[in-house]
PDB file of N, CA and C in Angstrom:
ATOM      1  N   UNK A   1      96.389 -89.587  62.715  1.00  0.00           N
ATOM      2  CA  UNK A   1      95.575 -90.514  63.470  1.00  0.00           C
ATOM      3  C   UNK A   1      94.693 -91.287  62.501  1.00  0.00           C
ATOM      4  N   UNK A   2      94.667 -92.786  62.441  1.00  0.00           N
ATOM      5  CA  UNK A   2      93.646 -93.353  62.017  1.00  0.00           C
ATOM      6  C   UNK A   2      93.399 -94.360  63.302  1.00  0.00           C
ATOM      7  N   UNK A   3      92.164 -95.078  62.650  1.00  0.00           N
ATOM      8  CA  UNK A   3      91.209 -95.843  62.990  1.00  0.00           C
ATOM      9  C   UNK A   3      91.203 -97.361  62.148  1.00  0.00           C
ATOM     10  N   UNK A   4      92.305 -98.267  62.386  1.00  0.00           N
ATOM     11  CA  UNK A   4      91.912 -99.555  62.099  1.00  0.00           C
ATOM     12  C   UNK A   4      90.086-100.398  61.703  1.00  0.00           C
ATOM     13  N   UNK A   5      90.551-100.628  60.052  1.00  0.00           N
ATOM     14  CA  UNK A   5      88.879-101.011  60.270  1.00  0.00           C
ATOM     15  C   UNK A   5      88.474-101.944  60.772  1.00  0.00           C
ATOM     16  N   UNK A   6      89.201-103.030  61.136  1.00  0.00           N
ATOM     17  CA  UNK A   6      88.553-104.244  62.375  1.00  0.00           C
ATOM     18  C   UNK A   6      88.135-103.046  63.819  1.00  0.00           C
ATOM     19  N   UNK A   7      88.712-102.095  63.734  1.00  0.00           N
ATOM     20  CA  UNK A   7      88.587-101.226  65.222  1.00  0.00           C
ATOM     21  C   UNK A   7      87.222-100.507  64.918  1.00  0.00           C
ATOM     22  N   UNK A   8      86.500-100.163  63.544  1.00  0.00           N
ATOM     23  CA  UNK A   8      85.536 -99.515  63.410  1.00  0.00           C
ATOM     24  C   UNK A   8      84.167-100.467  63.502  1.00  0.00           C
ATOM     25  N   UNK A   9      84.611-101.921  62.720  1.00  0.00           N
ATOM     26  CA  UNK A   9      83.486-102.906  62.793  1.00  0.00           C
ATOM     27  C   UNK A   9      83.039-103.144  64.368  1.00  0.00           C
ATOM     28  N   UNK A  10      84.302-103.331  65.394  1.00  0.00           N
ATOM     29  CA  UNK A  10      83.930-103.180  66.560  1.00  0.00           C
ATOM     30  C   UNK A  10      82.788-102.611  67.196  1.00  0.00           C
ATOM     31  N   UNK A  11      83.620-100.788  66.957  1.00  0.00           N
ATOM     32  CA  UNK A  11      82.901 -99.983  67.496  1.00  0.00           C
ATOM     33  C   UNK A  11      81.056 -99.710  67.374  1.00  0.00           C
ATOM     34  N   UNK A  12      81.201-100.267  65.572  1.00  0.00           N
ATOM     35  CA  UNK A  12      79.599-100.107  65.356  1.00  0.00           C
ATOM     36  C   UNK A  12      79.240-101.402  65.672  1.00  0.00           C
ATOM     37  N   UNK A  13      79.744-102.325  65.704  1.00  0.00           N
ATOM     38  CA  UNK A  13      78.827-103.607  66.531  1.00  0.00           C
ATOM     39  C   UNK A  13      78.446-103.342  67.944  1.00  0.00           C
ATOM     40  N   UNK A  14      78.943-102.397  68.733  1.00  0.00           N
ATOM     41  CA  UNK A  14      78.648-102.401  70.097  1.00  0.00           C
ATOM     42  C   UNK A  14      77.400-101.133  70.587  1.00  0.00           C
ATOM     43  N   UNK A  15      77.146-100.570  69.318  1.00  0.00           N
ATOM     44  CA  UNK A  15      75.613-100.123  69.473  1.00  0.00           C
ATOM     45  C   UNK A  15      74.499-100.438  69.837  1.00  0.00           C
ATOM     46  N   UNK A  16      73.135 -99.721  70.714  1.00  0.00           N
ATOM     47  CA  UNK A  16      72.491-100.659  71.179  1.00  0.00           C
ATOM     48  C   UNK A  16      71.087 -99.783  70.218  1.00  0.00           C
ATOM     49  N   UNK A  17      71.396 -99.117  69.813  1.00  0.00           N
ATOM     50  CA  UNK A  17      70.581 -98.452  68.840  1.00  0.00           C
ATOM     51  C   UNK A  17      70.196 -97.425  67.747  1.00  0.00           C
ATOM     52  N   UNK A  18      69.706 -97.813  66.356  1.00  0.00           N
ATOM     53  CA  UNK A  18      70.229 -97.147  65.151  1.00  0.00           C
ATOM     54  C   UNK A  18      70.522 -95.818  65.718  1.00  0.00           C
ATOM     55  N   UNK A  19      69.956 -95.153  66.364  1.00  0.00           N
ATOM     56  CA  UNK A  19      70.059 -93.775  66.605  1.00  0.00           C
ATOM     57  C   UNK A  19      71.800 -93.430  67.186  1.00  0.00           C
ATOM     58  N   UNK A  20      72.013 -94.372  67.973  1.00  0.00           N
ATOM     59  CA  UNK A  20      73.176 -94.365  68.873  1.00  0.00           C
ATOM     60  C   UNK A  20      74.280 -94.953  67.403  1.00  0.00           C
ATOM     61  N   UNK A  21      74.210 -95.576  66.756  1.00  0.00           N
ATOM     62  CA  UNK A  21      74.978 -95.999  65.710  1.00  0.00           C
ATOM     63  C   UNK A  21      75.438 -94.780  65.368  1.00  0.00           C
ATOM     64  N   UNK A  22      74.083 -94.209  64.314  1.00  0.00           N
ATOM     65  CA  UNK A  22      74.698 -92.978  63.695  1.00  0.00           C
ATOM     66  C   UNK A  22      75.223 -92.002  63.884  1.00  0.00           C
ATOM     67  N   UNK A  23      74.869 -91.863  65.239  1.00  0.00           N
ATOM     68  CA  UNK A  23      75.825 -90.668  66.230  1.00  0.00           C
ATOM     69  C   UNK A  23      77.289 -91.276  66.367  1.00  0.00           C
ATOM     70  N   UNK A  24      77.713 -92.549  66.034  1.00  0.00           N
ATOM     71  CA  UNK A  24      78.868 -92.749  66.255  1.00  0.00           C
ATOM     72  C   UNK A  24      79.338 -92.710  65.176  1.00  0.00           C
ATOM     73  N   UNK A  25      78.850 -93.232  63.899  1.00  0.00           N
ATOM     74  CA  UNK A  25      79.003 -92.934  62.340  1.00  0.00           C
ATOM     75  C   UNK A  25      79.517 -91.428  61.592  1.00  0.00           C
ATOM     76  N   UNK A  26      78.839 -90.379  62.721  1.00  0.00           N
ATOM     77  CA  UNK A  26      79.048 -88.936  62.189  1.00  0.00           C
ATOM     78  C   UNK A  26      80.796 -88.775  63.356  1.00  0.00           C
ATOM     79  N   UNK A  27      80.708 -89.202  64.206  1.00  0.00           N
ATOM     80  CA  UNK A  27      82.119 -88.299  65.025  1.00  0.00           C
ATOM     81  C   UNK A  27      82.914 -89.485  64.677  1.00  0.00           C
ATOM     82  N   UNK A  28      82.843 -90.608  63.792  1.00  0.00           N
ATOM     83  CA  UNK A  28      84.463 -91.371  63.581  1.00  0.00           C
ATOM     84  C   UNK A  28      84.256 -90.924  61.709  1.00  0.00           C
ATOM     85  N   UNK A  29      83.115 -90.502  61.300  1.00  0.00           N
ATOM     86  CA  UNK A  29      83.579 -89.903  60.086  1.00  0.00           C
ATOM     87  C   UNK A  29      85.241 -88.883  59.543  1.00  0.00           C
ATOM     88  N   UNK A  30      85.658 -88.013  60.942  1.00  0.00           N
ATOM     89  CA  UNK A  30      86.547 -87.443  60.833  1.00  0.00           C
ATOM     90  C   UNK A  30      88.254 -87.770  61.137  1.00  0.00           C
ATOM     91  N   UNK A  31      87.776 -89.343  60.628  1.00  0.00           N
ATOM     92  CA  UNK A  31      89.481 -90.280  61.523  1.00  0.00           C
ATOM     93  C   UNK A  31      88.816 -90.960  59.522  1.00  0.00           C
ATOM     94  N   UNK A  32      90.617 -91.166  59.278  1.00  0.00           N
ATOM     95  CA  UNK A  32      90.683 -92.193  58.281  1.00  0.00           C
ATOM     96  C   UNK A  32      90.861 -93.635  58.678  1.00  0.00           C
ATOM     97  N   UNK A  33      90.176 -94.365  58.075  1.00  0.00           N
ATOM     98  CA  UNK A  33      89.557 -95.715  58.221  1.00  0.00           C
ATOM     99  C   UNK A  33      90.689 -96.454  57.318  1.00  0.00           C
ATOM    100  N   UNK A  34      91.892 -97.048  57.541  1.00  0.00           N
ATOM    101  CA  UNK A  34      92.761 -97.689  57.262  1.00  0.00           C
ATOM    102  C   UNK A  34      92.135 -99.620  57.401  1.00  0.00           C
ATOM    103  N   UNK A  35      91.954 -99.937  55.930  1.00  0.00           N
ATOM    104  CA  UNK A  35      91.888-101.363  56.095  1.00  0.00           C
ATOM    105  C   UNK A  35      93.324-102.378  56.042  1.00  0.00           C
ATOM    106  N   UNK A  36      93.403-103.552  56.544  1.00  0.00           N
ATOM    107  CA  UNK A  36      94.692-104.113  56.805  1.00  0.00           C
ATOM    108  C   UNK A  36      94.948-104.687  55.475  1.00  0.00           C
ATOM    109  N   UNK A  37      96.473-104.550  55.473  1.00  0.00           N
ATOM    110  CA  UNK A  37      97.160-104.992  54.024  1.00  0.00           C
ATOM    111  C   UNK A  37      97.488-106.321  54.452  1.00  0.00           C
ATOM    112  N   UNK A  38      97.935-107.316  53.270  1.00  0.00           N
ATOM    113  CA  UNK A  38      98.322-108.755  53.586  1.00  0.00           C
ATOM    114  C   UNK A  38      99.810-108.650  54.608  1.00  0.00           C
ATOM    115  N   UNK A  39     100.534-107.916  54.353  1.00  0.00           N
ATOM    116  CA  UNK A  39     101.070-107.701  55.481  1.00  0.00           C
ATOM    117  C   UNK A  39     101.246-107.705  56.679  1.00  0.00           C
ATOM    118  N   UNK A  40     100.385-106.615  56.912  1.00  0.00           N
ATOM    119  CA  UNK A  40      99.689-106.722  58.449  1.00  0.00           C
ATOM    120  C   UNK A  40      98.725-107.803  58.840  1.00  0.00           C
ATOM    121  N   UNK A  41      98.334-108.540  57.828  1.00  0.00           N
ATOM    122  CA  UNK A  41      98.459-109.709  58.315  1.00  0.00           C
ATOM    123  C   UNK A  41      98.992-110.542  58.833  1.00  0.00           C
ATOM    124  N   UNK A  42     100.231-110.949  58.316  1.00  0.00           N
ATOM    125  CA  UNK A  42     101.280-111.634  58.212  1.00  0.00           C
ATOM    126  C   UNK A  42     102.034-111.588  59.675  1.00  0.00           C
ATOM    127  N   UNK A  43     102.381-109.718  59.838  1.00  0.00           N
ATOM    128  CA  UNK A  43     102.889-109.432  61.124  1.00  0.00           C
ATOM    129  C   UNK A  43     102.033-109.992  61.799  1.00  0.00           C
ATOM    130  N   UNK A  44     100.459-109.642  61.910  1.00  0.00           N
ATOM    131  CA  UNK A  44      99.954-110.157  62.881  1.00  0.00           C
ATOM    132  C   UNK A  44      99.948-111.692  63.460  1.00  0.00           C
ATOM    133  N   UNK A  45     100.321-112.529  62.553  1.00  0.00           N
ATOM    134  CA  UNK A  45     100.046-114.219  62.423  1.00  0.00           C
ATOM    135  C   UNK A  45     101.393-114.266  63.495  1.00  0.00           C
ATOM    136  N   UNK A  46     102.686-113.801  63.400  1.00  0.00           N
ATOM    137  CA  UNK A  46     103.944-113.630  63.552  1.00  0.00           C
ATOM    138  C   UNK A  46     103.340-113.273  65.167  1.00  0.00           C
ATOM    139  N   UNK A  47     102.879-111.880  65.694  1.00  0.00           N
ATOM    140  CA  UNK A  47     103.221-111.529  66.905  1.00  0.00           C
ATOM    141  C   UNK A  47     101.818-112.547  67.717  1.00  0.00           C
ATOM    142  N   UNK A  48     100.945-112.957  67.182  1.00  0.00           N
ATOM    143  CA  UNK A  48     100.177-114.368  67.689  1.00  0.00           C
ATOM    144  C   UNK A  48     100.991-115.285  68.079  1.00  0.00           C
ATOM    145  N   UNK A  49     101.871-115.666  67.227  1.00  0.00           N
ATOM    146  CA  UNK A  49     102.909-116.977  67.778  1.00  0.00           C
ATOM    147  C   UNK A  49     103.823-116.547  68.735  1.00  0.00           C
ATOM    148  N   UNK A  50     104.182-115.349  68.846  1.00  0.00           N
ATOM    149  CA  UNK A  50     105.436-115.193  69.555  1.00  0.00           C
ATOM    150  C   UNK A  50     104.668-115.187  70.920  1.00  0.00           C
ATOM    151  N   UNK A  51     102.993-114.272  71.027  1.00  0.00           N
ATOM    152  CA  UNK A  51     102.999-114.276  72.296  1.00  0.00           C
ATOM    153  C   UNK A  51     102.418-115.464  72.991  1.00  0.00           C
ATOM    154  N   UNK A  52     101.893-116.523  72.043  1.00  0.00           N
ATOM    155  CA  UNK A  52     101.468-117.748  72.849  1.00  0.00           C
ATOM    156  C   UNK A  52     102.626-118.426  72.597  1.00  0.00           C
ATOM    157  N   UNK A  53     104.147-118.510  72.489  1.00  0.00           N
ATOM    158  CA  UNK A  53     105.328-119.028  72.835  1.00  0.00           C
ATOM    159  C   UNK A  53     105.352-118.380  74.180  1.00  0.00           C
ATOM    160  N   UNK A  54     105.166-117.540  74.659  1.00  0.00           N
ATOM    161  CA  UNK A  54     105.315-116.332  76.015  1.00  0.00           C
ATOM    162  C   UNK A  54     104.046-116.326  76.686  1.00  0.00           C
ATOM    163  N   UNK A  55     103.543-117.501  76.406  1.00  0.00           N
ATOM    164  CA  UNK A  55     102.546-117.625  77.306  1.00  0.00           C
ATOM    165  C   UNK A  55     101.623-116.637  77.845  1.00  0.00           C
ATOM    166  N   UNK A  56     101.416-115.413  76.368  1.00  0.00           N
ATOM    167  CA  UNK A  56     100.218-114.625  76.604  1.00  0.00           C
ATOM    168  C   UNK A  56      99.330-115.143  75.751  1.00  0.00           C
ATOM    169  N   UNK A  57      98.148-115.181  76.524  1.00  0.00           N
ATOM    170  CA  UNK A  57      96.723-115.400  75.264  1.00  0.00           C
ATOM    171  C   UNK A  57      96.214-113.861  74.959  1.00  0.00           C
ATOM    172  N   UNK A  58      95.995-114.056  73.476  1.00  0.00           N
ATOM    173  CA  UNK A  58      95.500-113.405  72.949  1.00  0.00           C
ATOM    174  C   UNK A  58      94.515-113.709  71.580  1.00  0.00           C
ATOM    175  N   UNK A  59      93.870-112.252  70.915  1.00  0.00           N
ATOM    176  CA  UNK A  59      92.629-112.296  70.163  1.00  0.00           C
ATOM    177  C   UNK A  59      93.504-111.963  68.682  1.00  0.00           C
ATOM    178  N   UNK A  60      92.928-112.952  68.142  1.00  0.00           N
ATOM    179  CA  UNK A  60      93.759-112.413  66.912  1.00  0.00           C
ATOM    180  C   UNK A  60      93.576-110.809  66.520  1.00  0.00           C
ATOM    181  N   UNK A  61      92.055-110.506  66.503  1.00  0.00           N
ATOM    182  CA  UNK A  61      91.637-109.060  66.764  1.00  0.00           C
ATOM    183  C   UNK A  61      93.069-108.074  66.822  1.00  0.00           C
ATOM    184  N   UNK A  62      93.440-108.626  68.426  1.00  0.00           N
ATOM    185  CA  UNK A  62      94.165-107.775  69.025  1.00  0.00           C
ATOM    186  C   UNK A  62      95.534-107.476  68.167  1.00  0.00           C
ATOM    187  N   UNK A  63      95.924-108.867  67.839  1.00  0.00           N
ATOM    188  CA  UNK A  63      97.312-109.122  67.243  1.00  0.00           C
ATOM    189  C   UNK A  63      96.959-107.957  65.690  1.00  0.00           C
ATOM    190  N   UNK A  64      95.871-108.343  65.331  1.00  0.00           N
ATOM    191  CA  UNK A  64      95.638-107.526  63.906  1.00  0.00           C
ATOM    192  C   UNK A  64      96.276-105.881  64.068  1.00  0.00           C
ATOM    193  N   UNK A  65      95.259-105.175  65.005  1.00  0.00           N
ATOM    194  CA  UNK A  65      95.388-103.582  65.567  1.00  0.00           C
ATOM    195  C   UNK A  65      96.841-103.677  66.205  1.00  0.00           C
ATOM    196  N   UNK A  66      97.611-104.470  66.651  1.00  0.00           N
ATOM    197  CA  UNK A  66      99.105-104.104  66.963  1.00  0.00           C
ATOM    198  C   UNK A  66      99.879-103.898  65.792  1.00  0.00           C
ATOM    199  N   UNK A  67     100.082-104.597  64.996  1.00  0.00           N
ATOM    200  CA  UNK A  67     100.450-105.291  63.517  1.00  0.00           C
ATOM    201  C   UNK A  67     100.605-103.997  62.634  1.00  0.00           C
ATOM    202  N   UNK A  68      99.205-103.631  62.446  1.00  0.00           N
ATOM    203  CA  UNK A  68      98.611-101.784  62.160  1.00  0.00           C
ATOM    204  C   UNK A  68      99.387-100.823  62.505  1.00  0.00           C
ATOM    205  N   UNK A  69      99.240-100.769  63.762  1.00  0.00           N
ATOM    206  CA  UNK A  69      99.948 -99.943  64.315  1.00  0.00           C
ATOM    207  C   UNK A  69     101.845 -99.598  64.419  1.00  0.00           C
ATOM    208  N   UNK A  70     102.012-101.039  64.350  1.00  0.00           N
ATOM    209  CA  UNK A  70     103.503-101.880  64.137  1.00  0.00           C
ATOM    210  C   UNK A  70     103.750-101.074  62.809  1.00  0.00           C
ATOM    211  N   UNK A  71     103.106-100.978  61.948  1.00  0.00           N
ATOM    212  CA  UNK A  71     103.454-101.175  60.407  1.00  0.00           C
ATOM    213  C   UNK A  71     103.109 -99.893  60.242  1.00  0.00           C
ATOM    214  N   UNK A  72     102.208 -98.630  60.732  1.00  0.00           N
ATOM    215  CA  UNK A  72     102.057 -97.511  60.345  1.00  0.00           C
ATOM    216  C   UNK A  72     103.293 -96.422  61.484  1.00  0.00           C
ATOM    217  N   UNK A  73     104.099 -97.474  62.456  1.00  0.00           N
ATOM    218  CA  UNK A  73     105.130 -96.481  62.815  1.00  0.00           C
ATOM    219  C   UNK A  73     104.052 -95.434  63.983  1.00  0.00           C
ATOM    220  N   UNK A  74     103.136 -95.804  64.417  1.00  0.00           N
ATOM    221  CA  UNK A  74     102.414 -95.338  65.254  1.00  0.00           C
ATOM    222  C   UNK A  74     102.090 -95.643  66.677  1.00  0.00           C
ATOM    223  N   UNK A  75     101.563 -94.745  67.569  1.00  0.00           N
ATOM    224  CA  UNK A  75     101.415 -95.105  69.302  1.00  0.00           C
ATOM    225  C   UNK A  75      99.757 -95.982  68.761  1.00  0.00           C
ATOM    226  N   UNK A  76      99.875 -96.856  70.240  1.00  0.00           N
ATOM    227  CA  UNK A  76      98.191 -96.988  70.009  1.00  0.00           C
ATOM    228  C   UNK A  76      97.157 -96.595  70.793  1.00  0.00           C
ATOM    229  N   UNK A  77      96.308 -95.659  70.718  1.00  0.00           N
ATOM    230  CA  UNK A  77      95.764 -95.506  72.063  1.00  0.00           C
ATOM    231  C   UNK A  77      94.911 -96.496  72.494  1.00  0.00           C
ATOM    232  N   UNK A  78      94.806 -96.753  73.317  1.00  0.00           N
ATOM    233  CA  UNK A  78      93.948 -98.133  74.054  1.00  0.00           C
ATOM    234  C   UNK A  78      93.784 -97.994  75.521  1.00  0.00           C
ATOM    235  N   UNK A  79      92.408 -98.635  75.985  1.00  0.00           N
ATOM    236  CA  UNK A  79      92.297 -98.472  77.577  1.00  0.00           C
ATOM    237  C   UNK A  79      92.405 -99.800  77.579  1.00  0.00           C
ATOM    238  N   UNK A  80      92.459-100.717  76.604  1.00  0.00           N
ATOM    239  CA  UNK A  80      92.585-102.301  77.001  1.00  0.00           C
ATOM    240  C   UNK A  80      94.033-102.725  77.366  1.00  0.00           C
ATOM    241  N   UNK A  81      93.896-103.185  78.519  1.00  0.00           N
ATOM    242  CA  UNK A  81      95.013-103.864  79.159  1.00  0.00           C
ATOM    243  C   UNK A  81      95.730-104.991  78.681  1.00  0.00           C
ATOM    244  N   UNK A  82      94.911-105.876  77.856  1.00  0.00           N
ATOM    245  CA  UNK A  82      95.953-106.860  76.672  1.00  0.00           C
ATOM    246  C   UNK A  82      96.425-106.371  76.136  1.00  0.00           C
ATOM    247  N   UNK A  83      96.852-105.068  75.685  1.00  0.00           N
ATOM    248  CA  UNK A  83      97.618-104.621  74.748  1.00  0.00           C
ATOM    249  C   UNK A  83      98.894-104.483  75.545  1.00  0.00           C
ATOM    250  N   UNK A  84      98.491-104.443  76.858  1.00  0.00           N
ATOM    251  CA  UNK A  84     100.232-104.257  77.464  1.00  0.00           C
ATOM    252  C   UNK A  84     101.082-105.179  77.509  1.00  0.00           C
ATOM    253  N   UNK A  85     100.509-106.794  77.863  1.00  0.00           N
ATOM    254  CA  UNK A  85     101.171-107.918  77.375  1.00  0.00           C
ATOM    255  C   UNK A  85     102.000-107.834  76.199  1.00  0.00           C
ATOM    256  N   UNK A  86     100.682-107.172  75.422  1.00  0.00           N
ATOM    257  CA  UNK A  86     101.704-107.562  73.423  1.00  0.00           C
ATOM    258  C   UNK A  86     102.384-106.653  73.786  1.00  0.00           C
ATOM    259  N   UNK A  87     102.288-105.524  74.287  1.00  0.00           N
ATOM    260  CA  UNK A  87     103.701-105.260  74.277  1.00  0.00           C
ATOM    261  C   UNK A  87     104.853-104.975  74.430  1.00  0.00           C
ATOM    262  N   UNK A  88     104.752-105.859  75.430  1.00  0.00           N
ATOM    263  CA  UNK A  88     105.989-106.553  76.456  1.00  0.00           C
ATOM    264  C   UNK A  88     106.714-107.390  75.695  1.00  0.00           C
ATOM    265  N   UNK A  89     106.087-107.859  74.662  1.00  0.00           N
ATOM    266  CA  UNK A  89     106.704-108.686  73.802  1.00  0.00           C
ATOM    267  C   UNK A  89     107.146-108.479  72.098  1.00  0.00           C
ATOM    268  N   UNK A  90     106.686-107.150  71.834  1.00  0.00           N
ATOM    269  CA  UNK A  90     106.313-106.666  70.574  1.00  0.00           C
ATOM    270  C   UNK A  90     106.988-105.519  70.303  1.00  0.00           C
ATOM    271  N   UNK A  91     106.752-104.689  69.190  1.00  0.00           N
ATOM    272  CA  UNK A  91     107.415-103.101  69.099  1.00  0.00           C
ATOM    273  C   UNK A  91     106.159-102.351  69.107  1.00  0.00           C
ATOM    274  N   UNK A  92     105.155-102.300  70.123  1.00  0.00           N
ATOM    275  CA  UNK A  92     103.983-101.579  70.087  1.00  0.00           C
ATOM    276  C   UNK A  92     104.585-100.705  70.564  1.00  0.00           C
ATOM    277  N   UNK A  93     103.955 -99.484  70.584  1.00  0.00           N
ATOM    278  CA  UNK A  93     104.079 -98.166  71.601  1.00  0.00           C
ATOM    279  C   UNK A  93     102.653 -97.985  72.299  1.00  0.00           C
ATOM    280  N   UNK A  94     102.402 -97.429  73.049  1.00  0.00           N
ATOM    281  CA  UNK A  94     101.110 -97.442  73.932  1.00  0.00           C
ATOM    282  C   UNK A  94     101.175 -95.960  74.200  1.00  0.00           C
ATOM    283  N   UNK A  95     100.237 -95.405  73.918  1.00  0.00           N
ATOM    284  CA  UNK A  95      99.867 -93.752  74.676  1.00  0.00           C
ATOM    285  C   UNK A  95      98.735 -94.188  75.567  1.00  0.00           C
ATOM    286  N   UNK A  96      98.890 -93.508  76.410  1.00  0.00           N
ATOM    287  CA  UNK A  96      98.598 -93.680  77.878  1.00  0.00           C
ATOM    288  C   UNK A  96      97.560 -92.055  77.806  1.00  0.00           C
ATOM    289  N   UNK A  97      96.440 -92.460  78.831  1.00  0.00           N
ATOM    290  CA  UNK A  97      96.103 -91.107  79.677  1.00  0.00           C
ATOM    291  C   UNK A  97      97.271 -90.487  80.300  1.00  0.00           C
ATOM    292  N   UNK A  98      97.340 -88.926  80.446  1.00  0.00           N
ATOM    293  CA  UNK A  98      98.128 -88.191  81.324  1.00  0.00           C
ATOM    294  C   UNK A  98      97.634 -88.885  82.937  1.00  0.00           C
TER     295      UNK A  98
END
């Protein structure tokens, strides 16, 4: 299991206070923090075009963490529902709640 680092900048931007930060700082300490290669760039630029040819909008964000995931051969877990678009159109895998 890792943690995309556009997925970590997220997470600590959505703090509403230092205290609450660092409590999130200590429990994602134990996930490796994978930064994106030019690659996964690249994929990502790639599954951006394909899905606004398919008339999904999307965040490049999003396209980045598929790309990641695309390229590490991995599920993604996500409660966000744009990810099901990409990948309807993509080689994502999606793990789901039971």
């Amino acid at each position: 299991m890792f943690v995309p680092g556009i997925v970590l900048q997220e997470l600590l931007s959505g703090t509403r206070s230092a205290a609450q930060r660092r409590r999130l700082e200590e429990i994602l300490e134990g996930f490796e923090v994978r930064t994106a290669s030019v690659e996964d760039h690249r994929l990502a630029a790639t599954i951006r075009d394909d899905c606004r040819r398919s008339g999904i909008a999307t965040a490049a964000i999003d396209c980045l963490i598929t790309a990641q995931a695309i390229r590490a051969d991995a599920h993604l877990f996500t409660l966000d529902r744009d990810f099901d678009r990409i990948a309807a159109i993509s080689n994502l895998r999606l793990l789901r709640e039971p």
